[in-house]
Protein backbone atom coordinates (compact mmCIF):
# COMPACT_ATOMS: atom_id res chain seq x y z
CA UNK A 1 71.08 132.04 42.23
CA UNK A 2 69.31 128.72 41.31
CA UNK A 3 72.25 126.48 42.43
CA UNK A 4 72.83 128.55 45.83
CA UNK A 5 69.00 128.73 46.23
CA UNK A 6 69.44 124.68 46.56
CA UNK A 7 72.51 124.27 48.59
CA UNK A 8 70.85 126.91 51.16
CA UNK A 9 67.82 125.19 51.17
CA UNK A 10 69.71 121.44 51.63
CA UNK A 11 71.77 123.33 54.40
CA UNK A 12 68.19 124.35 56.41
CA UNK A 13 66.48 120.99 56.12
CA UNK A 14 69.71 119.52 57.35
CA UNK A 15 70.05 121.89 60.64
CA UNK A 16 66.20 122.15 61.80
CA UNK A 17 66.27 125.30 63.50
CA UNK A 18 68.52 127.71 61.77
CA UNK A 19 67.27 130.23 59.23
CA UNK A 20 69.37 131.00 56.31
CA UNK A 21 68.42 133.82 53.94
CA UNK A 22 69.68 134.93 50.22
CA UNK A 23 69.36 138.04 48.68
CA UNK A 24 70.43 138.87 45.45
CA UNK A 25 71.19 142.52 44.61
CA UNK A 26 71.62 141.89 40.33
CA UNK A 27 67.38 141.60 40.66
CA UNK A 28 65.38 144.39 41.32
CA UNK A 29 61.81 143.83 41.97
CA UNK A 30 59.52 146.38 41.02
CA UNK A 31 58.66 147.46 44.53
CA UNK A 32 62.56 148.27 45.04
CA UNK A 33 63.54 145.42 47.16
CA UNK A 34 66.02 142.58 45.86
CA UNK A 35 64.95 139.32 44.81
CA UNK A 36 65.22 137.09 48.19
CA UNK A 37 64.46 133.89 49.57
CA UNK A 38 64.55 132.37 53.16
CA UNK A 39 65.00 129.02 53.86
CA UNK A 40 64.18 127.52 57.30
CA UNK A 41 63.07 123.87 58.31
CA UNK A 42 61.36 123.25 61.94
CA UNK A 43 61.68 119.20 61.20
CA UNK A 44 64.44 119.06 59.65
CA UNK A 45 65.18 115.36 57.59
CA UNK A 46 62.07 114.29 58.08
CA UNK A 47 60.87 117.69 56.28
CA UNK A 48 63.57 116.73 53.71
CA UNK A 49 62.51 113.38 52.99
CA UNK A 50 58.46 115.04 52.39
CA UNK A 51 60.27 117.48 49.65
CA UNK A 52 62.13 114.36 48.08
CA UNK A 53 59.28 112.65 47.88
CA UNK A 54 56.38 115.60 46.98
CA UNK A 55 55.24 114.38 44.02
CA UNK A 56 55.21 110.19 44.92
CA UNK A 57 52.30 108.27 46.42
CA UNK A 58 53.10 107.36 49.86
CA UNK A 59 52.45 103.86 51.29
CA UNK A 60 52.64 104.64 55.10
CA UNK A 61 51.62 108.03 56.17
CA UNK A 62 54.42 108.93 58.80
CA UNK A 63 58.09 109.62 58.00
CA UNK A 64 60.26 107.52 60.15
CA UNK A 65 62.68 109.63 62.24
CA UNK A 66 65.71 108.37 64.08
CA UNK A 67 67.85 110.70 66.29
CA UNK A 68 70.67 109.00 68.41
CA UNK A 69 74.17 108.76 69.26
CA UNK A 70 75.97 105.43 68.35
CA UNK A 71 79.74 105.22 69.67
CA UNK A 72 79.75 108.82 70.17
CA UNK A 73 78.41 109.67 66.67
CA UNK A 74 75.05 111.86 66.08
CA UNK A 75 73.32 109.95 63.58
CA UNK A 76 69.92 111.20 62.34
CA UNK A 77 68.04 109.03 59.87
CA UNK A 78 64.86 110.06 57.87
CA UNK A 79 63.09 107.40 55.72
CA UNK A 80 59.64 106.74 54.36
CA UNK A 81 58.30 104.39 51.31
CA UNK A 82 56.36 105.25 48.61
CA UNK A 83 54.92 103.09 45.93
CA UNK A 84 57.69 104.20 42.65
CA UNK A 85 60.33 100.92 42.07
CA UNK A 86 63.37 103.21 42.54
CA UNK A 87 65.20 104.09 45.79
CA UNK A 88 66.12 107.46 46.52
CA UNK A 89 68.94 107.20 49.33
CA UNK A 90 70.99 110.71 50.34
CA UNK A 91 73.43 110.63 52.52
CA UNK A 92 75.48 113.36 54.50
CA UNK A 93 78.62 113.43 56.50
CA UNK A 94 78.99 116.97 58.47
CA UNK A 95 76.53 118.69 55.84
CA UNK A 96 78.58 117.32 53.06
CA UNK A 97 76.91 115.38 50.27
CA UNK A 98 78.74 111.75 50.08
CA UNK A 99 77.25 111.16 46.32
CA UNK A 100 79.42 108.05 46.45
CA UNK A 101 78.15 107.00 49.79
CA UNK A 102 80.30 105.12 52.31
CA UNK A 103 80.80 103.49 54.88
CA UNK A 104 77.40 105.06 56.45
CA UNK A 105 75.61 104.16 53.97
CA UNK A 106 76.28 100.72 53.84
CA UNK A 107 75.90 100.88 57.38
CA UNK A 108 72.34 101.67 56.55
CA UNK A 109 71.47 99.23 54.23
CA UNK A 110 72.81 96.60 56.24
CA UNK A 111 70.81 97.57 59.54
CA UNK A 112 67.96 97.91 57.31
CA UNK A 113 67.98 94.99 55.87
CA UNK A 114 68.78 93.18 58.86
CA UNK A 115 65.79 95.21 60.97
CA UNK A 116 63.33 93.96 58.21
CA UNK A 117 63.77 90.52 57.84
CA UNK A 118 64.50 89.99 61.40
CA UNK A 119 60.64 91.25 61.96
CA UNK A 120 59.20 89.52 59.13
CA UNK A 121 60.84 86.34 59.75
CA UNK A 122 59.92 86.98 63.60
CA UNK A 123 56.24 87.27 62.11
CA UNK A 124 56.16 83.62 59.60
CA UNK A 125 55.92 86.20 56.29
CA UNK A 126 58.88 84.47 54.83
CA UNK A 127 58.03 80.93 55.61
CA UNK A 128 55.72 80.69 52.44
CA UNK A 129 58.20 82.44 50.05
CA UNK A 130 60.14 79.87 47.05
CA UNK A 131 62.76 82.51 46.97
CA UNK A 132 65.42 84.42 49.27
CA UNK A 133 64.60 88.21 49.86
CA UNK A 134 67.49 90.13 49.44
CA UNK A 135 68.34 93.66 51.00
CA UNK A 136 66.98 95.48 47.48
CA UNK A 137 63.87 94.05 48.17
CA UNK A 138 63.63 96.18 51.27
CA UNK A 139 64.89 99.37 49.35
CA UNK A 140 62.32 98.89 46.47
CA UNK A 141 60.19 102.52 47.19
CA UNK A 142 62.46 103.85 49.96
CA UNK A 143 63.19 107.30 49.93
CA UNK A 144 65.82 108.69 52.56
CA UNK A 145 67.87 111.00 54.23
CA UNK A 146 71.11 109.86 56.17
CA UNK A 147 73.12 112.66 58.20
CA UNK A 148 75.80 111.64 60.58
CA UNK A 149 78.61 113.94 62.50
CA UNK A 150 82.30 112.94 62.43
CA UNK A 151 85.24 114.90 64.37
CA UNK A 152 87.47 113.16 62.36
CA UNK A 153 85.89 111.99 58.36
CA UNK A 154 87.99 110.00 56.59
CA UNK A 155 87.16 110.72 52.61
CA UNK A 156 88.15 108.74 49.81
CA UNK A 157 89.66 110.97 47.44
CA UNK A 158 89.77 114.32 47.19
CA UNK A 159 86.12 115.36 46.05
CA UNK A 160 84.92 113.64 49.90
CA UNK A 161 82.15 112.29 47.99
CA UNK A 162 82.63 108.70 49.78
CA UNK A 163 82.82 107.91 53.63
CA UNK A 164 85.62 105.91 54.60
CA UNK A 165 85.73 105.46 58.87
CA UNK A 166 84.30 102.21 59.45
CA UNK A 167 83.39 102.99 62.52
CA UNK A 168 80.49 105.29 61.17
CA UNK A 169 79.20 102.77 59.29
CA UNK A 170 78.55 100.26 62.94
CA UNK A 171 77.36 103.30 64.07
CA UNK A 172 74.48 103.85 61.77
CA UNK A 173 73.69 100.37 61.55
CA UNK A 174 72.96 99.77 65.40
CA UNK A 175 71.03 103.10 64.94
CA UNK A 176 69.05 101.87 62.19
CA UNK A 177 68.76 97.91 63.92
CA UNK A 178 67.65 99.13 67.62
CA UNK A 179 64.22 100.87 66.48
């Protein structure tokens, strides 16, 4: 029940909108009905990132939401900061979980990265700094949720826990670069 309980409930913060319910007829509760659970998320990632992230400080109050279409692929991106040292990146390719990553995901951290020092350079907060800042520097307290749509996913291996179009990965990083 447990392990379905979180797939369902991954499943409904990825598709804001759609209810999903479970019921499960082994438990009887003592009012006759069956144990049961419905999952449903009106925000969707950005919902997801706030149930990552329940039990972390934040450090800016809003989660940042991206919806767009980049080279005719949906991307939606869902990211906030909190103040833990660890990142906490998901990513998702048609509802599947891409534990590995890909090419997405590098497309992320790369449009990121770029977004962020392009603004703080842009803004003299590097001039003063003895050292380079380097794209973990920008993930240091980032907690998010990448979700793209592809007619045609390429997986490495068989498991499709890693993304392997290329063109997905451009896609997310002009997403993630023209906010």
């Amino acid at each position: 029940y447990e392990i379905l309980a979180a797939r369902l409930r991954e499943l409904a913060l990825l598709n804001a909108g759609i209810t999903i319910s479970l019921t499960d007829t082994r438990v009887v509760k003592e009012d006759g009905s069956y144990k049961s659970e419905i999952f449903r998320s009106e925000e969707g990632l950005k919902e997801f990132v706030r149930y990552i992230d329940r039990s972390k400080e934040q450090l800016i109050p809003d989660v940042i939401h991206i919806v767009t279409e980049k080279q005719g692929i949906p991307v939606e991106v869902a990211m906030t900061y909190n103040t833990s040292f660890n990142e906490s990146v998901f990513s998702y390719v048609n509802d599947i979980n891409t534990i590995e990553g890909g090419t997405h995901l590098t497309g992320f951290k790369r449009g990121l990265t770029t977004t962020l020092k392009a603004y703080a350079e842009s803004h003299g907060m590097l001039s003063k700094l003895k050292f380079d800042i380097n794209s973990d520097d920008f993930r240091e307290g980032l907690t998010a949720v990448i979700s793209v749509k592809v007619a045609e996913p390429q997986f490495e291996g068989q498991t499709k826990t890693k993304l392997g179009n290329t063109e997905v990965g451009t896609a997310v990083s002009q997403a993630v670069s023209t906010v």
